[in-house]
Each structure stands twice: as structure tokens, then as C-alpha cells.
PDB file of N, CA and C in Angstrom:
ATOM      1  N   UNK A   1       3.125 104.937  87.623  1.00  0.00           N
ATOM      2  CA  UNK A   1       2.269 106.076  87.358  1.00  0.00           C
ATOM      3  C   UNK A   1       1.459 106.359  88.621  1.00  0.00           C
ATOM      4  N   UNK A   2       1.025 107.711  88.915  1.00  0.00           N
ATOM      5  CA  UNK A   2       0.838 107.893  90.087  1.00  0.00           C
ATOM      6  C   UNK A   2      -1.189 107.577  89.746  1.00  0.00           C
ATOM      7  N   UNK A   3      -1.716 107.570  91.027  1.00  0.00           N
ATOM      8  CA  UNK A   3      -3.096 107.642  90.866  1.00  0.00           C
ATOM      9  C   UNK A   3      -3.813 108.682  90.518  1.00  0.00           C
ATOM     10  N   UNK A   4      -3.039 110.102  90.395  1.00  0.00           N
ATOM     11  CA  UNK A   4      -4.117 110.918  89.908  1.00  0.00           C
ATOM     12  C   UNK A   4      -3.589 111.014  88.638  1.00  0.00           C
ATOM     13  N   UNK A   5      -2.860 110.658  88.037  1.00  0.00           N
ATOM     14  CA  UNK A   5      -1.823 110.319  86.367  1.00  0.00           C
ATOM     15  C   UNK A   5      -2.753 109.102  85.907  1.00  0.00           C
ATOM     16  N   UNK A   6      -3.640 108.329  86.770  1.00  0.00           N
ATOM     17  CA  UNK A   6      -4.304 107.418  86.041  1.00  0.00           C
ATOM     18  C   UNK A   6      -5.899 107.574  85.893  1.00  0.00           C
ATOM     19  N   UNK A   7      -6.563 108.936  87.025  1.00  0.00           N
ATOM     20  CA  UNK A   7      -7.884 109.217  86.549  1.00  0.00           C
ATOM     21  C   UNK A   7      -7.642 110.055  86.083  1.00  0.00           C
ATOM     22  N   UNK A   8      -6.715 110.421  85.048  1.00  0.00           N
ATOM     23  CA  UNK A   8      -6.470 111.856  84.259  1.00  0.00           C
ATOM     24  C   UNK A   8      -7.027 111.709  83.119  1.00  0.00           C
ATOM     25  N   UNK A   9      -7.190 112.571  82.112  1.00  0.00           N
ATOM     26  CA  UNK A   9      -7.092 112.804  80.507  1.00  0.00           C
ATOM     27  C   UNK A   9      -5.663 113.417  80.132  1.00  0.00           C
ATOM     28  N   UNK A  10      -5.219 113.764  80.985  1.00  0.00           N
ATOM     29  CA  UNK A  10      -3.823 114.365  81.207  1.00  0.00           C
ATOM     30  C   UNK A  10      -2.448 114.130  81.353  1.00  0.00           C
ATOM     31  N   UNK A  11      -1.626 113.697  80.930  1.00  0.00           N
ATOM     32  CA  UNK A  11      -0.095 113.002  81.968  1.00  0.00           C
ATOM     33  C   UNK A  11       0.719 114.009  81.706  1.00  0.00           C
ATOM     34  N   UNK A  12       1.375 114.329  82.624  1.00  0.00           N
ATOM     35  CA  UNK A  12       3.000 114.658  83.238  1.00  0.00           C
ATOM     36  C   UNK A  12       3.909 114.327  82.106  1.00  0.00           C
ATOM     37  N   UNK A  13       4.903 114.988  81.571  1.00  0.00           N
ATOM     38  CA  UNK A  13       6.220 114.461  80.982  1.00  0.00           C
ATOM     39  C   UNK A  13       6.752 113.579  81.241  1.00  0.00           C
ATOM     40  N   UNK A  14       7.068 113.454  82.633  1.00  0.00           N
ATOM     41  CA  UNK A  14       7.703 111.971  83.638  1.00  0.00           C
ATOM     42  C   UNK A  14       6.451 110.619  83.272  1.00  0.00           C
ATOM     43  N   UNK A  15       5.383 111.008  83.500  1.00  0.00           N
ATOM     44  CA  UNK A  15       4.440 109.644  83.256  1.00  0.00           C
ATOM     45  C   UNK A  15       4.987 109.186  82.232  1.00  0.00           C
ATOM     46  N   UNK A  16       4.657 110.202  80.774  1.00  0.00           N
ATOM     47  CA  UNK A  16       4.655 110.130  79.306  1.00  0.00           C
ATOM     48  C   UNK A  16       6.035 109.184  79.265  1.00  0.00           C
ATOM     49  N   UNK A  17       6.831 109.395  79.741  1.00  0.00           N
ATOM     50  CA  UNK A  17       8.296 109.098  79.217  1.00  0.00           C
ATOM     51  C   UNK A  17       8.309 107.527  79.933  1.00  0.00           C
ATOM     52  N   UNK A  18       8.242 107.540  81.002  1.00  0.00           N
ATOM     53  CA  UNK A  18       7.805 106.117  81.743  1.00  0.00           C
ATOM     54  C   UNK A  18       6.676 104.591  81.269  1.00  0.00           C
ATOM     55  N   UNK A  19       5.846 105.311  80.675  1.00  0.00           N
ATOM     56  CA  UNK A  19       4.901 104.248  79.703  1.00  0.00           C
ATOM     57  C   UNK A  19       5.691 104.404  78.818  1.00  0.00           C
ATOM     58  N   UNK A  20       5.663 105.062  77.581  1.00  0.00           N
ATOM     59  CA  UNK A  20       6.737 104.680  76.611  1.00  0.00           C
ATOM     60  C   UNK A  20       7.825 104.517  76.393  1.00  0.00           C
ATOM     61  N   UNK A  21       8.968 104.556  77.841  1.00  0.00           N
ATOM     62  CA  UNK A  21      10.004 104.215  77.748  1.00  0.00           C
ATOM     63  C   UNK A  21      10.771 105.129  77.029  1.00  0.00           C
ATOM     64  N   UNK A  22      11.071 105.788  77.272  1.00  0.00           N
ATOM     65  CA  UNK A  22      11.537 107.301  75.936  1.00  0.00           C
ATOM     66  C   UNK A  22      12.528 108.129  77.131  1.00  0.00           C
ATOM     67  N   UNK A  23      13.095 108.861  76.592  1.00  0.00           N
ATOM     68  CA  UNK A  23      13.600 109.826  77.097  1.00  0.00           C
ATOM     69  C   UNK A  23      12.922 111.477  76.620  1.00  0.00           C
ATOM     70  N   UNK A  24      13.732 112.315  77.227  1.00  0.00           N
ATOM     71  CA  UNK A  24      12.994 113.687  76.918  1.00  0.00           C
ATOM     72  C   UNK A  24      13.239 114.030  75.660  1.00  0.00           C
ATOM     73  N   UNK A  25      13.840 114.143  75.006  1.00  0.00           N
ATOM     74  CA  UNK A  25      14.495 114.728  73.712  1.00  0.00           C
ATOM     75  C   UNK A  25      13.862 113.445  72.934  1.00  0.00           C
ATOM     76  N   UNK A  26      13.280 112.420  72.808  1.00  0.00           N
ATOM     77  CA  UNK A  26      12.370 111.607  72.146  1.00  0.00           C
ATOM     78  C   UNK A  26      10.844 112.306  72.435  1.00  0.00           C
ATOM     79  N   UNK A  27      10.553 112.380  73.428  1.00  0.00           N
ATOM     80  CA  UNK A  27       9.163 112.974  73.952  1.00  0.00           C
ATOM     81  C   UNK A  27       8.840 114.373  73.188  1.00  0.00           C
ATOM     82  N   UNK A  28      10.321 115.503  72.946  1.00  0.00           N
ATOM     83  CA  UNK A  28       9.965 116.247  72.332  1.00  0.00           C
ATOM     84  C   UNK A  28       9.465 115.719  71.055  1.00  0.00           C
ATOM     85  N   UNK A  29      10.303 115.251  70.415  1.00  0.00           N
ATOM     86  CA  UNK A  29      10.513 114.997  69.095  1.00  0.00           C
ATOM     87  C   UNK A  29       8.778 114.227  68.875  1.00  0.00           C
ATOM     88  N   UNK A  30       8.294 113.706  69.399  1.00  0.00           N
ATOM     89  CA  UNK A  30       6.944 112.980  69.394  1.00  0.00           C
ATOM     90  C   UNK A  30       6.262 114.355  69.405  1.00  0.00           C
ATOM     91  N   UNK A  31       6.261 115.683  70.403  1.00  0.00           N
ATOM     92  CA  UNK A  31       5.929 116.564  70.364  1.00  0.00           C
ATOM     93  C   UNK A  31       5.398 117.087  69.298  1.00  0.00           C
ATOM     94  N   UNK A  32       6.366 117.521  68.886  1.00  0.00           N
ATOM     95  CA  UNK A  32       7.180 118.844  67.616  1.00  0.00           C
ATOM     96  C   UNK A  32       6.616 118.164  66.485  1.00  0.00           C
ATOM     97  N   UNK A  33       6.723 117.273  66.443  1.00  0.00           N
ATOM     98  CA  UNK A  33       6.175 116.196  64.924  1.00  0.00           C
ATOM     99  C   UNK A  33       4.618 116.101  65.184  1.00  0.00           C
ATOM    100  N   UNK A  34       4.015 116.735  66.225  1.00  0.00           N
ATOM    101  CA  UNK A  34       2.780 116.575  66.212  1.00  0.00           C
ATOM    102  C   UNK A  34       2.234 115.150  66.402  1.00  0.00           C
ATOM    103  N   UNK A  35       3.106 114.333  66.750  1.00  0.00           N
ATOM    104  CA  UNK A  35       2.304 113.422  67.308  1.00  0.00           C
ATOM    105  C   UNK A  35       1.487 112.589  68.208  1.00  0.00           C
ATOM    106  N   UNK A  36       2.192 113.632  69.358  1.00  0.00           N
ATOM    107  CA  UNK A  36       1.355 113.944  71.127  1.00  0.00           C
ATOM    108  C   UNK A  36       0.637 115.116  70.747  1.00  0.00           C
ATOM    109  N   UNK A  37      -0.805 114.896  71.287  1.00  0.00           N
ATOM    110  CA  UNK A  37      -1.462 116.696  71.526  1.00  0.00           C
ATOM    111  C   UNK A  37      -0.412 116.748  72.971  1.00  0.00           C
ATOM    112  N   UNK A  38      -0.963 118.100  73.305  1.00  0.00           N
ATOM    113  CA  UNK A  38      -0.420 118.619  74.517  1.00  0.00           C
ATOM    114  C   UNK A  38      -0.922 119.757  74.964  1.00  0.00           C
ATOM    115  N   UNK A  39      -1.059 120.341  76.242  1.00  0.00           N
ATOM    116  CA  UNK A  39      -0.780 121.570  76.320  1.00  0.00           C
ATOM    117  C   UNK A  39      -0.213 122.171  77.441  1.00  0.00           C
ATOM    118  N   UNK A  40       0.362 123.166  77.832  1.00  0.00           N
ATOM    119  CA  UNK A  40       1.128 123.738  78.783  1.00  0.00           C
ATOM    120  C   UNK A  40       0.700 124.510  79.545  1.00  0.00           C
ATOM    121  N   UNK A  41       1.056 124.045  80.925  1.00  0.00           N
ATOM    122  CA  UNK A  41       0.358 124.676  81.731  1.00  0.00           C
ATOM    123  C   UNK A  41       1.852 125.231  82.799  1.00  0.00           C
ATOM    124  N   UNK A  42       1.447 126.674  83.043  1.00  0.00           N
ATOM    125  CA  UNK A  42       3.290 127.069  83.367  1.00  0.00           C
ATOM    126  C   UNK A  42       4.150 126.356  83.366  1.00  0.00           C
ATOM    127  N   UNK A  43       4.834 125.705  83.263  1.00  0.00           N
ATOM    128  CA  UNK A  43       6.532 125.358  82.676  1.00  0.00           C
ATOM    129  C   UNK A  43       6.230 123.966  82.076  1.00  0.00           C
ATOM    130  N   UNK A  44       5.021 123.159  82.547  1.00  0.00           N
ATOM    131  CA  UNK A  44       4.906 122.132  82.442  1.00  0.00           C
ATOM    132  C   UNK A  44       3.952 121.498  81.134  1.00  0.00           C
ATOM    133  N   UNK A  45       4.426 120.646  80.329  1.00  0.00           N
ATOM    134  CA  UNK A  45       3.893 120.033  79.059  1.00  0.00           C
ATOM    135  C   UNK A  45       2.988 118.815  80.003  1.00  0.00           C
ATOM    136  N   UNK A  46       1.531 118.960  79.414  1.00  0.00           N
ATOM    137  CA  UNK A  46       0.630 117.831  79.272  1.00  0.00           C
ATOM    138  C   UNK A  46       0.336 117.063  78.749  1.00  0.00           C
ATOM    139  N   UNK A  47       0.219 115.731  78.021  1.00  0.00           N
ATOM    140  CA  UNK A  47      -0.271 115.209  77.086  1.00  0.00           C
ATOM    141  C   UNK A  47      -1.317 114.563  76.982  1.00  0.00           C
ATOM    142  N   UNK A  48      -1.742 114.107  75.790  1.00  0.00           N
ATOM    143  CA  UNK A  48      -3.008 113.733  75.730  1.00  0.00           C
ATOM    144  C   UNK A  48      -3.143 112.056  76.394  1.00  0.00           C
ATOM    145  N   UNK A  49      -3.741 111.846  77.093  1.00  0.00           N
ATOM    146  CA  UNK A  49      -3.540 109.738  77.399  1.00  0.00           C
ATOM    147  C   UNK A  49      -4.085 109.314  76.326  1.00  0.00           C
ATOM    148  N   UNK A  50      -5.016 109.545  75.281  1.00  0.00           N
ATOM    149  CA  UNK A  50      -4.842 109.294  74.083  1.00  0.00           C
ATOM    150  C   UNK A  50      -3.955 108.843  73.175  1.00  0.00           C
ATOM    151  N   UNK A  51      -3.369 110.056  72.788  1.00  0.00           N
ATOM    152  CA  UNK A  51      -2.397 109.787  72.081  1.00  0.00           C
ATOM    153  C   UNK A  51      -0.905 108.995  72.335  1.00  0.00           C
ATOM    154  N   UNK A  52      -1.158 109.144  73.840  1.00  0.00           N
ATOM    155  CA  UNK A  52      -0.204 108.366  74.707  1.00  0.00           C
ATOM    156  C   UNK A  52      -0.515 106.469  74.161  1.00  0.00           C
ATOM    157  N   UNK A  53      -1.360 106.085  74.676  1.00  0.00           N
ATOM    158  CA  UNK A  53      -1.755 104.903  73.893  1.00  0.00           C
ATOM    159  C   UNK A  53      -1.637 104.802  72.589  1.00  0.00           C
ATOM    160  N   UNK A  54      -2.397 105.487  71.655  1.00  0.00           N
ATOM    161  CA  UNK A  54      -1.906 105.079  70.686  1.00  0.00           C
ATOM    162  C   UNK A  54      -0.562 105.355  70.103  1.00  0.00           C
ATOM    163  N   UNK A  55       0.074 106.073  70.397  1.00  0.00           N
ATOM    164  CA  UNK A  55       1.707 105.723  69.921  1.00  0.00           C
ATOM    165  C   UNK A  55       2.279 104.418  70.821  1.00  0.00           C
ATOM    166  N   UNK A  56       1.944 104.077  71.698  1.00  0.00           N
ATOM    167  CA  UNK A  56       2.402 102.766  72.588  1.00  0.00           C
ATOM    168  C   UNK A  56       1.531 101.900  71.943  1.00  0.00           C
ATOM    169  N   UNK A  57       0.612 102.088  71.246  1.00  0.00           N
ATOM    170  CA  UNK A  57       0.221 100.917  70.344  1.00  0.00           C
ATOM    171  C   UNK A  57       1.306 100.709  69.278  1.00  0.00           C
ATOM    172  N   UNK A  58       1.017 101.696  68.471  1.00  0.00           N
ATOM    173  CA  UNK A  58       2.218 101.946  67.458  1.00  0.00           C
ATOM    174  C   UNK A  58       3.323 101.071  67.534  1.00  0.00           C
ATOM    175  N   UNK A  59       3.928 101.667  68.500  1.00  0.00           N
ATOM    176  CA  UNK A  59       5.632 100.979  68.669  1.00  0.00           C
ATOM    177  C   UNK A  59       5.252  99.752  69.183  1.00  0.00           C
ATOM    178  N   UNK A  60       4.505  99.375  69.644  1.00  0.00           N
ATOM    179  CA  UNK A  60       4.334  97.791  69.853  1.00  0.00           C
ATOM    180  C   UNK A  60       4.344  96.807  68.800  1.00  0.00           C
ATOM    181  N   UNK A  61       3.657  97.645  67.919  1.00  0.00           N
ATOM    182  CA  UNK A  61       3.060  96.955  66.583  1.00  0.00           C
ATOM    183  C   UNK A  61       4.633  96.903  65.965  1.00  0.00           C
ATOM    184  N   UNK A  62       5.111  98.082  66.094  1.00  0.00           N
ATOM    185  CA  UNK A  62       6.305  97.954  65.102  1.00  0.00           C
ATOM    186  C   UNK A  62       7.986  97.226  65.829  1.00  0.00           C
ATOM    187  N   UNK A  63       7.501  97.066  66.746  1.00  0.00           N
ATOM    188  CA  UNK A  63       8.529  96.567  67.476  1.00  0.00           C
ATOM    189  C   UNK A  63       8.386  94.672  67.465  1.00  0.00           C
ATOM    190  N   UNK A  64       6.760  94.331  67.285  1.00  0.00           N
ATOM    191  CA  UNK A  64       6.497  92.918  67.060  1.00  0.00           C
ATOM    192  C   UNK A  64       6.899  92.267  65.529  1.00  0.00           C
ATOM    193  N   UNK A  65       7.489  93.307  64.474  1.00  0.00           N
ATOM    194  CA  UNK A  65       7.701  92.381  62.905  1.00  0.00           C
ATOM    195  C   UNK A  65       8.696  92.401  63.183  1.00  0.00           C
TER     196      UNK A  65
END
């Protein structure tokens, strides 16, 4: 992750997909289901580092039973 991807409130698609290990068509789907905020800024999707963590909590949790 780059250094201004880490004093953000903000990440990149590429960050997003890189911490959680995901591909794009997963990232949507986290999207679309409302479970990333986001918002778009010309062509490019933002997400929340929020919600970024807590879904990487999530799948941690569910990946540890």
C-alpha cells in the first residue's frame, strides 16, 4: 500500500483488492451488496478504510472456524 493509501480515509480499488486479497468482480460484488461505502471520483471507485477493515475483520473471523 502506498503512503498516501495509508494517511487516507480513502483507498484506491488496487489498495482495496490487495488488503483483502480479492479480485475485481469480488470488490464489486462487496460493492453492489453495499458492503464497502464508496464514492467515485471520475472513473475511479473509493472506499471507505473503514469498512475496508471491517470486512478484513470479518473474513478473518470466518476464515479462523
Amino acid at each position: 500500500m502506498s503512503d498516501a493509501a495509508k494517511n487516507s480515509d480513502w483507498l484506491k480499488s488496487g489498495d482495496v483488492r490487495k488488503e483483502l486479497n480479492i479480485d475485481s468482480c469480488d470488490l464489486m460484488h462487496l460493492r453492489v451488496n453495499g458492503e464497502l461505502s464508496f464514492k467515485k471520483e471520475g472513473n475511479a471507485f473509493l472506499y471507505a478504510r473503514k469498512d475496508v477493515e471491517r470486512v478484513k475483520k470479518l473474513r478473518a473471523k470466518e476464515n479462523s472456524k
